[in-house]
N, C-alpha and C. Protein backbone atom coordinates (compact mmCIF):
# COMPACT_ATOMS: atom_id res chain seq x y z
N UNK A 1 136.21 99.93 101.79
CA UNK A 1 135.83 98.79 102.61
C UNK A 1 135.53 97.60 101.71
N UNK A 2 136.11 96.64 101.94
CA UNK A 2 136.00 95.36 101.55
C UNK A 2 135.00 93.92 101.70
N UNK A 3 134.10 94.68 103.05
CA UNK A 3 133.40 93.87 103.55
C UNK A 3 131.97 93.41 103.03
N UNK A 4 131.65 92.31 102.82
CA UNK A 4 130.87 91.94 101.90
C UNK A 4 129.34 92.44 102.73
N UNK A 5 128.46 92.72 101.69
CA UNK A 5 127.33 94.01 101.53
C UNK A 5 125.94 92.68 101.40
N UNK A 6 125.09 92.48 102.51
CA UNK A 6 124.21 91.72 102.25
C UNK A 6 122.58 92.48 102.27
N UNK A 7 121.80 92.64 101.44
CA UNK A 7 120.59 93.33 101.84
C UNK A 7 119.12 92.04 101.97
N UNK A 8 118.88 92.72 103.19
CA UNK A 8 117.42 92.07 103.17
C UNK A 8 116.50 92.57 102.90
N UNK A 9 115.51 91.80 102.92
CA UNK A 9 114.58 93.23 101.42
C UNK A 9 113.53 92.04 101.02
N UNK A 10 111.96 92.56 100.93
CA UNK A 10 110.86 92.43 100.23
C UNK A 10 110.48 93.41 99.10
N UNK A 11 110.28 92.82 98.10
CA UNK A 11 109.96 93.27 96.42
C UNK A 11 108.44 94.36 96.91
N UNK A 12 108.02 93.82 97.49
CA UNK A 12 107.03 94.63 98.17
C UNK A 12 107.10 95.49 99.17
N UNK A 13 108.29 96.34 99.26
CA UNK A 13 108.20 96.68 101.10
C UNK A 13 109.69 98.15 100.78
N UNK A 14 109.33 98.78 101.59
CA UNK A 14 110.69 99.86 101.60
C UNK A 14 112.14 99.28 101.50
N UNK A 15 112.46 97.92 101.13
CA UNK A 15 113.32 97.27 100.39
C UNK A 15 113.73 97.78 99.52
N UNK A 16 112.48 98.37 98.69
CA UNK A 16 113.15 99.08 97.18
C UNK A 16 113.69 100.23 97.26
N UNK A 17 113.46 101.21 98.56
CA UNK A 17 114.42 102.10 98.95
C UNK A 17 116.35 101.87 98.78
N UNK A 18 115.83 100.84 99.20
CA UNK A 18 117.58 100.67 99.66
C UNK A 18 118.48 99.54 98.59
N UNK A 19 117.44 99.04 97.75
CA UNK A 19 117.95 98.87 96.73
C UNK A 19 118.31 99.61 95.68
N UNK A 20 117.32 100.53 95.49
CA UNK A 20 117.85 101.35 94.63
C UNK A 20 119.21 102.31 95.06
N UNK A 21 119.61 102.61 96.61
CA UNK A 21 120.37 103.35 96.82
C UNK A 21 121.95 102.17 96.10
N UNK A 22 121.46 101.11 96.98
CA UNK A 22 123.00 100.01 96.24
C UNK A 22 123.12 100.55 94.91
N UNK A 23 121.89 100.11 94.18
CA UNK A 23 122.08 100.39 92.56
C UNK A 23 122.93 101.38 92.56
N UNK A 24 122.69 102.57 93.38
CA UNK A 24 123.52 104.16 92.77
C UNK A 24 124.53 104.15 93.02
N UNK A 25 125.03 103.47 94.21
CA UNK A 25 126.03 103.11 94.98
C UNK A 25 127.21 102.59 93.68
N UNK A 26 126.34 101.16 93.13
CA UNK A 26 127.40 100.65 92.44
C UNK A 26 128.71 99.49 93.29
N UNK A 27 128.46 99.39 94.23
CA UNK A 27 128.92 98.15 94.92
C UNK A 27 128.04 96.77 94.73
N UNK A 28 128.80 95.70 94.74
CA UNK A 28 128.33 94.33 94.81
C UNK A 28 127.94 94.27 96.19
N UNK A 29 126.43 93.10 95.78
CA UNK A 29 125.62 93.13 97.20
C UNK A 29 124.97 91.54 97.02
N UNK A 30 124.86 91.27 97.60
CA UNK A 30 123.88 89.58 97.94
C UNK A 30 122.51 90.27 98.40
N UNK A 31 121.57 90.20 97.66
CA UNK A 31 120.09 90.15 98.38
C UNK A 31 119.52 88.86 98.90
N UNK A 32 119.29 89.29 100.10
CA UNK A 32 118.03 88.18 100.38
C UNK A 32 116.25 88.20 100.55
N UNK A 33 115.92 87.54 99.94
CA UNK A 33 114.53 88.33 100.34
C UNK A 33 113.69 87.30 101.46
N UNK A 34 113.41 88.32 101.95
CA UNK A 34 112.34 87.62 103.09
C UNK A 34 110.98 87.88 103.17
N UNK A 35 109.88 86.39 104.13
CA UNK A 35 108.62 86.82 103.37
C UNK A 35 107.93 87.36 104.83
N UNK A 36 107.38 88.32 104.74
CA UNK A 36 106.46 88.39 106.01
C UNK A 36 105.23 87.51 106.65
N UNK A 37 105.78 87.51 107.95
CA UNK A 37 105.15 86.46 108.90
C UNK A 37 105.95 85.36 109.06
N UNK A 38 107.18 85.22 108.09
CA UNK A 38 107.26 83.72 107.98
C UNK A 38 109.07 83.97 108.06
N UNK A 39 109.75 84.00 107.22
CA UNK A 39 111.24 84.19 107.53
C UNK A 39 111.61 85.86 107.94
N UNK A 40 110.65 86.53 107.90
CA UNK A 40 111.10 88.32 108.24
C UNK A 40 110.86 87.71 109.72
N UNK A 41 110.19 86.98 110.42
CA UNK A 41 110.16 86.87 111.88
C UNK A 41 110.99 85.47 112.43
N UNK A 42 112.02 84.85 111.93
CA UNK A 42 112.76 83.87 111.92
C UNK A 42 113.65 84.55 113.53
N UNK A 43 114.36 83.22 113.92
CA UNK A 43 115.20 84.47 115.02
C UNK A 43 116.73 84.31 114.38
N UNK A 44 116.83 83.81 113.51
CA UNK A 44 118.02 84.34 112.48
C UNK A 44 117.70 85.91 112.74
N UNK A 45 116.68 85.97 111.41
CA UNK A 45 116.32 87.67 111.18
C UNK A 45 116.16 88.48 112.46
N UNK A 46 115.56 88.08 113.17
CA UNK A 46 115.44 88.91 114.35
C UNK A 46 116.42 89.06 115.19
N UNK A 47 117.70 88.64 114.94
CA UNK A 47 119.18 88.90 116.04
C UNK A 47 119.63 90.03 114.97
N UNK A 48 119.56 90.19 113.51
CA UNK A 48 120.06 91.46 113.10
C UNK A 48 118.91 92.82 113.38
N UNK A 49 117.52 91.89 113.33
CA UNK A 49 117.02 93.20 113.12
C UNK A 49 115.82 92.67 114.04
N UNK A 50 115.30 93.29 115.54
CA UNK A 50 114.18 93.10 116.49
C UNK A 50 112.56 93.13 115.75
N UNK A 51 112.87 94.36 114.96
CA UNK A 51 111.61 94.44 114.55
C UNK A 51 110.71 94.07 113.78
N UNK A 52 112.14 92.98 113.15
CA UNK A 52 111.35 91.99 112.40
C UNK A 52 110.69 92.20 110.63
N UNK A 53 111.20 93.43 110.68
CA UNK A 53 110.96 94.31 109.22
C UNK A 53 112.42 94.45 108.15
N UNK A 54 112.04 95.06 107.05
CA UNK A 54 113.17 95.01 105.98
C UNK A 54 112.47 96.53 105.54
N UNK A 55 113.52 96.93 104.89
CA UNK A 55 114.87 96.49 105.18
C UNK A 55 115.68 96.58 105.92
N UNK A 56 116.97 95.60 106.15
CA UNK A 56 118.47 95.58 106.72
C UNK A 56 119.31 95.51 106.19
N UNK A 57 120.79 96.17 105.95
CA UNK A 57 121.52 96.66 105.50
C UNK A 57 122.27 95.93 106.24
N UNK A 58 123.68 94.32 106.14
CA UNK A 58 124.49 94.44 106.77
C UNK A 58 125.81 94.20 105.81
N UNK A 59 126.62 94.98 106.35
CA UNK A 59 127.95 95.21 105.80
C UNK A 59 129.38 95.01 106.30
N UNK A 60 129.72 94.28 106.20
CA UNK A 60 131.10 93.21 107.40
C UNK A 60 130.03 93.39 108.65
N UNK A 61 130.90 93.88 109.71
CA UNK A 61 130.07 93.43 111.48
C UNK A 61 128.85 95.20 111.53
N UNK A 62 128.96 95.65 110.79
CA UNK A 62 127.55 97.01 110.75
C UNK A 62 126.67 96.25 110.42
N UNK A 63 125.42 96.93 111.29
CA UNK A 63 124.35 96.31 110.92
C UNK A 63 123.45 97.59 110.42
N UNK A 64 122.90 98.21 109.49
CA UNK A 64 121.91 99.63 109.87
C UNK A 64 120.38 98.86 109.44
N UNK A 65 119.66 99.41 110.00
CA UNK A 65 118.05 99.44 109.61
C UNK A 65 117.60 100.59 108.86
N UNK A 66 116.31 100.62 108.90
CA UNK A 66 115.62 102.04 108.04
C UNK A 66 116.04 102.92 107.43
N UNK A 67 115.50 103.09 106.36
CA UNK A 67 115.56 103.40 104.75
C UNK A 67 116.53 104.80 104.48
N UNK A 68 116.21 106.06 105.44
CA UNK A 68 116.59 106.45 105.39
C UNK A 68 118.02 107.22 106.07
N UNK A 69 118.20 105.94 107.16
CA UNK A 69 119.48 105.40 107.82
C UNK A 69 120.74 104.88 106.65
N UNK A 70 119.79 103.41 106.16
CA UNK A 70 120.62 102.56 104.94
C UNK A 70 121.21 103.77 103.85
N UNK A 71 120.39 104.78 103.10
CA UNK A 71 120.77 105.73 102.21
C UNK A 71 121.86 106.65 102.96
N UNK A 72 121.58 107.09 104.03
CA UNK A 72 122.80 107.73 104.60
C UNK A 72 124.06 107.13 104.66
N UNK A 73 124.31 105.94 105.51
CA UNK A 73 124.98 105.04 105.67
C UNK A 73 126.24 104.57 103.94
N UNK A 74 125.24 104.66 102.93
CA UNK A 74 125.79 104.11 102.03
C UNK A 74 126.85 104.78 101.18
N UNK A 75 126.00 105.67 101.34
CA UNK A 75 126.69 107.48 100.65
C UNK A 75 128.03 107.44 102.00
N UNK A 76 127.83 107.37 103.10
CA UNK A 76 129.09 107.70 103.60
C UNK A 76 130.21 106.31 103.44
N UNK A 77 129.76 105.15 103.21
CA UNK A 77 130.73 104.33 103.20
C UNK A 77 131.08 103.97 102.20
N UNK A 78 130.76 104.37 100.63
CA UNK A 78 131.24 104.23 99.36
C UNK A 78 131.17 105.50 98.82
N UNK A 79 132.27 107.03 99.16
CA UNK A 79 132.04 107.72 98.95
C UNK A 79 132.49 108.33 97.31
N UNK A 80 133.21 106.92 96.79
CA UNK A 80 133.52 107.19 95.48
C UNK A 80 131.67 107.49 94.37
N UNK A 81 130.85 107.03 95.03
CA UNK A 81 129.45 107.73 94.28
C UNK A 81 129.07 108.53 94.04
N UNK A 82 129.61 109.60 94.89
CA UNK A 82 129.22 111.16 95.15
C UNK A 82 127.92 111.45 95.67
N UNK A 83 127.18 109.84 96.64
CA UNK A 83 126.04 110.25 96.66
C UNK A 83 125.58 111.21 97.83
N UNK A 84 126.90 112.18 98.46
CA UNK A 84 126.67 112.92 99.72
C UNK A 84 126.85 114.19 99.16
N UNK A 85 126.87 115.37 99.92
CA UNK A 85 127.68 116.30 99.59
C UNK A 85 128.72 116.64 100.40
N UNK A 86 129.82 117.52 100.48
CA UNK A 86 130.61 117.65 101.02
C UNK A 86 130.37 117.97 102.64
N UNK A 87 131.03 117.81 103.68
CA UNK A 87 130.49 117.92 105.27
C UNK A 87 129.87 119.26 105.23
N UNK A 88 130.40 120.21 104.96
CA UNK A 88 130.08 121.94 105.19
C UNK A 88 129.32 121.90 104.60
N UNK A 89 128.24 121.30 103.86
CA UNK A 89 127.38 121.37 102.86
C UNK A 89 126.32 120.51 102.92
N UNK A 90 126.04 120.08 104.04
CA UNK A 90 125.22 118.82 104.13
C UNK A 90 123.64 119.30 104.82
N UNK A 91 123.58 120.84 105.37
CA UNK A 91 122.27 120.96 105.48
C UNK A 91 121.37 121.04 105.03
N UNK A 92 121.07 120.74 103.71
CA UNK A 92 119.81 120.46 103.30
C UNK A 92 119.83 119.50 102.71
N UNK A 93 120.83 118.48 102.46
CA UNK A 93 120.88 116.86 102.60
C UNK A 93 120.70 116.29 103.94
N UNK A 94 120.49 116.96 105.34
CA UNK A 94 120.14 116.04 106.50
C UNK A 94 118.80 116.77 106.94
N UNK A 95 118.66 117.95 106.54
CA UNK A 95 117.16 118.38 106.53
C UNK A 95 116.15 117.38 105.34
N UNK A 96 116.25 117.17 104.30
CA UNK A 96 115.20 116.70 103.72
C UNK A 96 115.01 115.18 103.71
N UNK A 97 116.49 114.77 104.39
CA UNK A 97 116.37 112.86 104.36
C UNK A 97 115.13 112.89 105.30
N UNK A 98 115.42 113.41 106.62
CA UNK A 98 115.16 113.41 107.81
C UNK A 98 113.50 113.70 107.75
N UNK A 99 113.39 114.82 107.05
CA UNK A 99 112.17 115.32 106.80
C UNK A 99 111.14 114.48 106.39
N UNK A 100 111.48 113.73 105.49
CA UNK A 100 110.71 112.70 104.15
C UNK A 100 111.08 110.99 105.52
N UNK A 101 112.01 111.16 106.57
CA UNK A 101 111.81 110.01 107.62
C UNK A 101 110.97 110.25 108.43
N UNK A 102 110.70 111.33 108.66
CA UNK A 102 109.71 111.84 110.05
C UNK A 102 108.65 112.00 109.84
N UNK A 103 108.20 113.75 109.24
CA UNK A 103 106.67 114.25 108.61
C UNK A 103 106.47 113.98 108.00
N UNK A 104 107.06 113.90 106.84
CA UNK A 104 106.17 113.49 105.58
C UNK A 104 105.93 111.64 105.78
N UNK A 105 106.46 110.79 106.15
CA UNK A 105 106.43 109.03 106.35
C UNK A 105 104.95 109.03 107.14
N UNK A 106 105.14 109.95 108.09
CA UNK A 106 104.17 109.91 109.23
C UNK A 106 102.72 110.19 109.10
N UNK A 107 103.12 111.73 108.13
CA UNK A 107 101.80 112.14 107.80
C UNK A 107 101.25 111.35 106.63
N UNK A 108 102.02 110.60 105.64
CA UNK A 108 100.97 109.97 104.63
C UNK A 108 100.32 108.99 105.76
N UNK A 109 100.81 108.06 106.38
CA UNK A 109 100.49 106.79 106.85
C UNK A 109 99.55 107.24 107.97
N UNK A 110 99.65 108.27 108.50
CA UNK A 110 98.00 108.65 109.13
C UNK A 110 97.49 108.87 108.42
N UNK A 111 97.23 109.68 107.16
CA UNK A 111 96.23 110.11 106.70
C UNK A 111 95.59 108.48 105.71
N UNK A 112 96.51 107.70 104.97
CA UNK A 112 96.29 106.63 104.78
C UNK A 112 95.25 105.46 105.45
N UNK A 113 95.46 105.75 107.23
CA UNK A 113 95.26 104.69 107.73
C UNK A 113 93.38 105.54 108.30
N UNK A 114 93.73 106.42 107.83
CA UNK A 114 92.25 107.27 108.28
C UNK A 114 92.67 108.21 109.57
N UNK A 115 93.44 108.65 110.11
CA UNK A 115 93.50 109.55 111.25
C UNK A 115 94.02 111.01 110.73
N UNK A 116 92.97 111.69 111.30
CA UNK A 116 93.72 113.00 111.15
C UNK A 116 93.49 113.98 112.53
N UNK A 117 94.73 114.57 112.36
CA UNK A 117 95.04 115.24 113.70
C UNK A 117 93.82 116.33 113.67
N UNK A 118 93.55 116.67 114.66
CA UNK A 118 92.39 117.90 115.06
C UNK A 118 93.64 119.08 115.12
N UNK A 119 92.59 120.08 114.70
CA UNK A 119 93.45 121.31 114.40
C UNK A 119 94.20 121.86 115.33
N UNK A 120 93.42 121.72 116.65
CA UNK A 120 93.85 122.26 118.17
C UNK A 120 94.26 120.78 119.13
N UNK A 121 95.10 119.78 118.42
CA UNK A 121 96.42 119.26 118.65
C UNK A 121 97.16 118.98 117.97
N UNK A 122 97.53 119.70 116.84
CA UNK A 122 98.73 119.92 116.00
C UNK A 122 100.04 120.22 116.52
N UNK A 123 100.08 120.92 117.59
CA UNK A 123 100.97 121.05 118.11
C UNK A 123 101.77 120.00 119.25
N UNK A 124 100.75 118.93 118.95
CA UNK A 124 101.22 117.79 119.80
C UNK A 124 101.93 116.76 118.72
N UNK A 125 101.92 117.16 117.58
CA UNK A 125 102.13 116.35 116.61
C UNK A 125 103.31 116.77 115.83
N UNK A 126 104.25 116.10 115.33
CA UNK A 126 105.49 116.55 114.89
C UNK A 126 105.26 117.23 113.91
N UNK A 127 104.56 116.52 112.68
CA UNK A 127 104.55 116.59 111.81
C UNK A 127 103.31 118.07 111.50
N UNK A 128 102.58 118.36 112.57
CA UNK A 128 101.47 119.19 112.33
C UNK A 128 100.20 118.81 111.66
N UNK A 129 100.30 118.73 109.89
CA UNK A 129 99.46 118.42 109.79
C UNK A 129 99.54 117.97 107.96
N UNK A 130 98.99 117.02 107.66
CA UNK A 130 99.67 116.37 105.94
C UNK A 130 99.58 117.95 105.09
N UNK A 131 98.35 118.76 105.24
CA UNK A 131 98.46 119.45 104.37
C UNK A 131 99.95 120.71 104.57
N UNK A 132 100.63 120.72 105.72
CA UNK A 132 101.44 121.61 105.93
C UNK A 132 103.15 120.90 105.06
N UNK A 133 102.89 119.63 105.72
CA UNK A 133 103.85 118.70 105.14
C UNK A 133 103.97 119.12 103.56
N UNK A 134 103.25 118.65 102.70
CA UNK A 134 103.08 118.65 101.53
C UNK A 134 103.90 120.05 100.89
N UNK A 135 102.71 120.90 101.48
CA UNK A 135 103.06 122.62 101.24
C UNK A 135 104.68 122.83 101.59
N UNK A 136 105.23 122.18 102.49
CA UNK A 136 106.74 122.42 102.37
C UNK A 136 107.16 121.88 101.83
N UNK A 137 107.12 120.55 101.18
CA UNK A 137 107.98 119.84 100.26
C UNK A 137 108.07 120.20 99.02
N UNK A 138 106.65 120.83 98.91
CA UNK A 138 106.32 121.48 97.74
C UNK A 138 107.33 123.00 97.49
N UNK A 139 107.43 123.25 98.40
CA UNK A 139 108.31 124.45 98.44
C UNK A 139 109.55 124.43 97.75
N UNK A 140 109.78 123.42 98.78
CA UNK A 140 111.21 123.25 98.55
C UNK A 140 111.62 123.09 97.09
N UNK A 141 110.66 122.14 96.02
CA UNK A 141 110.66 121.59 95.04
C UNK A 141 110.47 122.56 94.07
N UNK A 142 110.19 123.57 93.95
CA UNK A 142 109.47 124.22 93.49
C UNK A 142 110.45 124.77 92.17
N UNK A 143 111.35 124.99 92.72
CA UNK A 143 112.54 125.37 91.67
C UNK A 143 113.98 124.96 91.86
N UNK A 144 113.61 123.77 91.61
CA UNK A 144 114.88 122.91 91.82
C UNK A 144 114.69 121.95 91.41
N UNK A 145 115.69 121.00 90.66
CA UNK A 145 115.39 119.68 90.29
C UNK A 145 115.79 118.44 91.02
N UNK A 146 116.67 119.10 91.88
CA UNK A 146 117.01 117.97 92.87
C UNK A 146 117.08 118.45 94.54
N UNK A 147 116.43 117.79 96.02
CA UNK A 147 116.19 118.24 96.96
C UNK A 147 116.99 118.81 97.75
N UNK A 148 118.50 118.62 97.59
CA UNK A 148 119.43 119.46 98.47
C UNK A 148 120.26 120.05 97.97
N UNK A 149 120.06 120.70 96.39
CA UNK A 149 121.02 121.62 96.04
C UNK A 149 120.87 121.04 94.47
N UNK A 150 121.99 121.45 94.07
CA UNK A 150 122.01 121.07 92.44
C UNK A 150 122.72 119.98 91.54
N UNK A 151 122.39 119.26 92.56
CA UNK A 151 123.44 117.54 92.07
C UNK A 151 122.16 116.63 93.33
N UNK A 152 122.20 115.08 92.42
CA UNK A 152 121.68 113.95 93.17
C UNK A 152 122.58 113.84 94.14
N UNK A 153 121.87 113.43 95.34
CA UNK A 153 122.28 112.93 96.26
C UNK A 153 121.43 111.59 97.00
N UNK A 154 121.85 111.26 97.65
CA UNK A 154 120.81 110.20 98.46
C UNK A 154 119.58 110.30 98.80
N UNK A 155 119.56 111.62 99.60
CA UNK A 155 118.43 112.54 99.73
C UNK A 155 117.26 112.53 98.59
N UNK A 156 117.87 112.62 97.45
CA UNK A 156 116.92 111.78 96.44
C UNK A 156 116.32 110.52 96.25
N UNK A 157 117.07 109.70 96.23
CA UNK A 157 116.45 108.65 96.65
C UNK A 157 115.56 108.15 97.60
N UNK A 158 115.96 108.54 98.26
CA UNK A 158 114.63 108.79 99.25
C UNK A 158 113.60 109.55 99.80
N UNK A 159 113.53 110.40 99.29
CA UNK A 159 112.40 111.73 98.87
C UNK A 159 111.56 111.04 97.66
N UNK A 160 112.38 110.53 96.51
CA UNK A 160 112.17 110.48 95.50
C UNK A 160 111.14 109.19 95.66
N UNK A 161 111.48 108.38 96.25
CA UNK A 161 110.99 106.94 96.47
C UNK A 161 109.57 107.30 97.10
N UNK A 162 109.48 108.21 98.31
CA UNK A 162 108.32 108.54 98.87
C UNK A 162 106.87 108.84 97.79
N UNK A 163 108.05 109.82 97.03
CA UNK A 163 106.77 110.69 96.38
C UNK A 163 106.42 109.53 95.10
N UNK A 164 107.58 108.69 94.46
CA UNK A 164 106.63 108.00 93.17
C UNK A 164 105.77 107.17 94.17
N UNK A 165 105.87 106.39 95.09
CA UNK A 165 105.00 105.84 95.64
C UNK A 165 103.84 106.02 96.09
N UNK A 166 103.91 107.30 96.82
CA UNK A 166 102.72 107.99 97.32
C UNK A 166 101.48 108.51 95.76
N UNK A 167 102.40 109.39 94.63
CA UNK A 167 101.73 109.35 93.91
C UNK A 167 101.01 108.25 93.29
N UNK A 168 101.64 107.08 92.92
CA UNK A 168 101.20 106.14 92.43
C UNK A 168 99.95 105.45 93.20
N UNK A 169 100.16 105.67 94.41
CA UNK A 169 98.83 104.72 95.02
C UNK A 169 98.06 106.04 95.81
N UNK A 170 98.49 106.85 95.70
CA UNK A 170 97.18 107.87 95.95
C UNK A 170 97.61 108.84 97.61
N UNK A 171 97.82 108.19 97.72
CA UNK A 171 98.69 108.82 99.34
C UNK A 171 99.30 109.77 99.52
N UNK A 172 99.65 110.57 98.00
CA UNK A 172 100.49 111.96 98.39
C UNK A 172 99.63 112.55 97.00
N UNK A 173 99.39 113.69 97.01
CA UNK A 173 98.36 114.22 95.94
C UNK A 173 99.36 114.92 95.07
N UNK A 174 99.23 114.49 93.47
CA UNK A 174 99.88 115.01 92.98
C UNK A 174 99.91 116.10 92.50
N UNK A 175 101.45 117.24 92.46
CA UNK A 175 101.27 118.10 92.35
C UNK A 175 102.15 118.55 91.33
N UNK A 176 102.54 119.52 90.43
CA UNK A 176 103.19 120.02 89.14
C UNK A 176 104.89 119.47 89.73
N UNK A 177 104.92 120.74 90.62
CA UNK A 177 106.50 119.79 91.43
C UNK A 177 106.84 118.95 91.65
N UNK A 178 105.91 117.90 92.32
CA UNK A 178 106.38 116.82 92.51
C UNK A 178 106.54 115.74 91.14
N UNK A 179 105.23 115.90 90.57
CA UNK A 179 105.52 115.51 89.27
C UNK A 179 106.97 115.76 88.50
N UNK A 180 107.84 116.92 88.08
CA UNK A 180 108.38 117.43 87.65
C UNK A 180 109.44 116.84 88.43
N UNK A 181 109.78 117.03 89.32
CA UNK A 181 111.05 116.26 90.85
C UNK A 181 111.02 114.61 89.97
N UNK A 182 110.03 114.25 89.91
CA UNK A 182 110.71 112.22 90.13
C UNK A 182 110.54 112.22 88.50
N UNK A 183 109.76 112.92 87.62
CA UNK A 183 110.69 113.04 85.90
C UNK A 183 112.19 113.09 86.05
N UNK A 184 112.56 113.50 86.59
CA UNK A 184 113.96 113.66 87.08
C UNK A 184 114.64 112.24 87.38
N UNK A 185 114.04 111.91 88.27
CA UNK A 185 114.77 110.56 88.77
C UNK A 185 114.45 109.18 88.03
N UNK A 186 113.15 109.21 88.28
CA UNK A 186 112.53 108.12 87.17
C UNK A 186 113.18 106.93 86.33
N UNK A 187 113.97 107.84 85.12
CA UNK A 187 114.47 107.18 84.42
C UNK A 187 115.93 107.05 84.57
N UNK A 188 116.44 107.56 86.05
CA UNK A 188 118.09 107.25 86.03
C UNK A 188 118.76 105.36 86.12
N UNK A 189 119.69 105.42 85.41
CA UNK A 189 119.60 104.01 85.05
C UNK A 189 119.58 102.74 86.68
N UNK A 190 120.11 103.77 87.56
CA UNK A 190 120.39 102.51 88.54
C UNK A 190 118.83 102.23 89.38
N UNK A 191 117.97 103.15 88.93
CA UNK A 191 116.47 103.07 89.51
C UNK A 191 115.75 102.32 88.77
N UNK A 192 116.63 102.13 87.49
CA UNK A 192 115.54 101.29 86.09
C UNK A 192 116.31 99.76 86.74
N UNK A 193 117.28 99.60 87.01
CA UNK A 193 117.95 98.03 87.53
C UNK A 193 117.31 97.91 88.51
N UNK A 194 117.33 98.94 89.66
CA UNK A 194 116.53 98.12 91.07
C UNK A 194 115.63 97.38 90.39
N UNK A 195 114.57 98.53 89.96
CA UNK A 195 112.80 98.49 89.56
C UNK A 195 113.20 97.14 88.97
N UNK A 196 113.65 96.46 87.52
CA UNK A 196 113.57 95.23 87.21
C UNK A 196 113.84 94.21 87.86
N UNK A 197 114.96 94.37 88.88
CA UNK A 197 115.02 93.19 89.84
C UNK A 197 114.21 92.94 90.62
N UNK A 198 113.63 94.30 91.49
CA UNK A 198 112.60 93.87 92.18
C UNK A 198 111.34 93.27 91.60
N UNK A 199 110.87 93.50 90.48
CA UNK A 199 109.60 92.97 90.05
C UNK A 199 110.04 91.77 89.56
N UNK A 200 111.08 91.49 88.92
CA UNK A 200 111.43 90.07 89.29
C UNK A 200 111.52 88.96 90.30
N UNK A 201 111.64 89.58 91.72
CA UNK A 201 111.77 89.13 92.91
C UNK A 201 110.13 88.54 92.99
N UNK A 202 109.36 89.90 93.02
CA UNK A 202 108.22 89.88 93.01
C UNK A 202 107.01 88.32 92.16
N UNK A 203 107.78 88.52 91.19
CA UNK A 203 107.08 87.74 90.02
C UNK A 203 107.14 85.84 90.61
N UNK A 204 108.59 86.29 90.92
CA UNK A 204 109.07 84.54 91.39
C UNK A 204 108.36 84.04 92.85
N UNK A 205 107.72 85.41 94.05
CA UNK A 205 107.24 85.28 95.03
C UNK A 205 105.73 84.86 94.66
N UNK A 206 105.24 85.85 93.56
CA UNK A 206 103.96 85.48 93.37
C UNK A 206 103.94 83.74 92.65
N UNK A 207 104.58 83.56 92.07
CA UNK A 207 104.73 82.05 91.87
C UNK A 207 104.68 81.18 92.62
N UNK A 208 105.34 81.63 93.50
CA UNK A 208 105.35 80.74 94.52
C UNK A 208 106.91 80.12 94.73
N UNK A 209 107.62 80.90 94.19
CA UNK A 209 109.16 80.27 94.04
C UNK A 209 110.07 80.91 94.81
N UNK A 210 111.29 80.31 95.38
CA UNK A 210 112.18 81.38 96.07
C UNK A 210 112.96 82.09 95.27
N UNK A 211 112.82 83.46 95.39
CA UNK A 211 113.75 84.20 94.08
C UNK A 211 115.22 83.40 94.17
């Protein structure tokens, strides 16, 4: 596909999800960054995207939203990356994107925001409960270096993105695995390009300048 690749995106915001997936990607992209309250709620922005959030992913007349939509999306439309696995092979690349979009997103940001489910309505709750969350991701991680088999995939990237974040600001408790999982990713080169652009983005916002 030929169609030119525009991302919208805050230096601050699950932007860096989906930048880093471009990075892996390896396609040319135009970023734009937008600021909240102020051009993320423009009705430009809001005819691609209602909710008024970033990131957005648009690519000729596709439009995708959320993070772990955009990572799917990208892997299937530049499949010279290898960032999928083959179709017959994709269940535990659509189990753990999905997983790290649903329970685990859900359960940091309650437990973050101060709510926690009572024991006897867990079952009203998707996710159950952060400490169950954890304990499976942890599982999964446990002996493996990458989340859906034995090659990066997208699925990394966005697992991966969860957990340095969560570790870093306290929101996901760190654990030997998880630690050991984003050593892994960390230093792959197209995560070291996002990371500098974005804190560049960042640097020129805190200035007060338009990147």
């Amino acid at each position: 596909m030929s169609d030119e690749v525009i991302l919208y995106t805050n230096p601050m915001s699950r932007g860096r999800i989906a930048r880093w997936m471009l990075e892996e990607v390896g396609v040319r992209y135009r970023r734009e960054v937008l600021s909240f309250g102020g051009t993320m709620k423009s009705g430009d922005y809001l005819r691609l995207n209602p909710m008024g959030k970033v990131p957005t992913l648009v690519h000729g007349d596709s439009i995708v939203t959320e993070g772990a939509a955009i990572c799917a999306y990208l892997a299937d439309a530049f499949p010279q990356a290898g960032l999928a696995p083959p179709q017959r092979e994709r269940a535990a690349y659509y189990r753990w994107l999905f997983f790290a979009a649903g329970p685990l997103e859900a359960a940091v940001s309650n437990r973050a925001l101060g709510f926690h489910v009572p024991e006897d309505r867990r079952a009203m709750i998707g996710y159950g409960s952060y400490d169950e969350v954890l304990a499976t991701l942890e599982g999964a991680l446990s002996d493996q270096s990458f989340i859906a088999g034995s090659s990066f995939t997208a699925a990394d990237v966005y697992v991966g993105s969860h957990l340095m974040w969560g570790m870093q600001f306290g929101s996901i408790e760190k654990r030997p695995a998880f630690e050991a999982y984003v050593a892994h990713l960390h230093d792959r080169p197209a995560h070291l390009r996002a990371t500098e652009l974005d804190d560049a983005d960042m640097q020129e916002l805190q200035a007060g300048q338009e990147p």
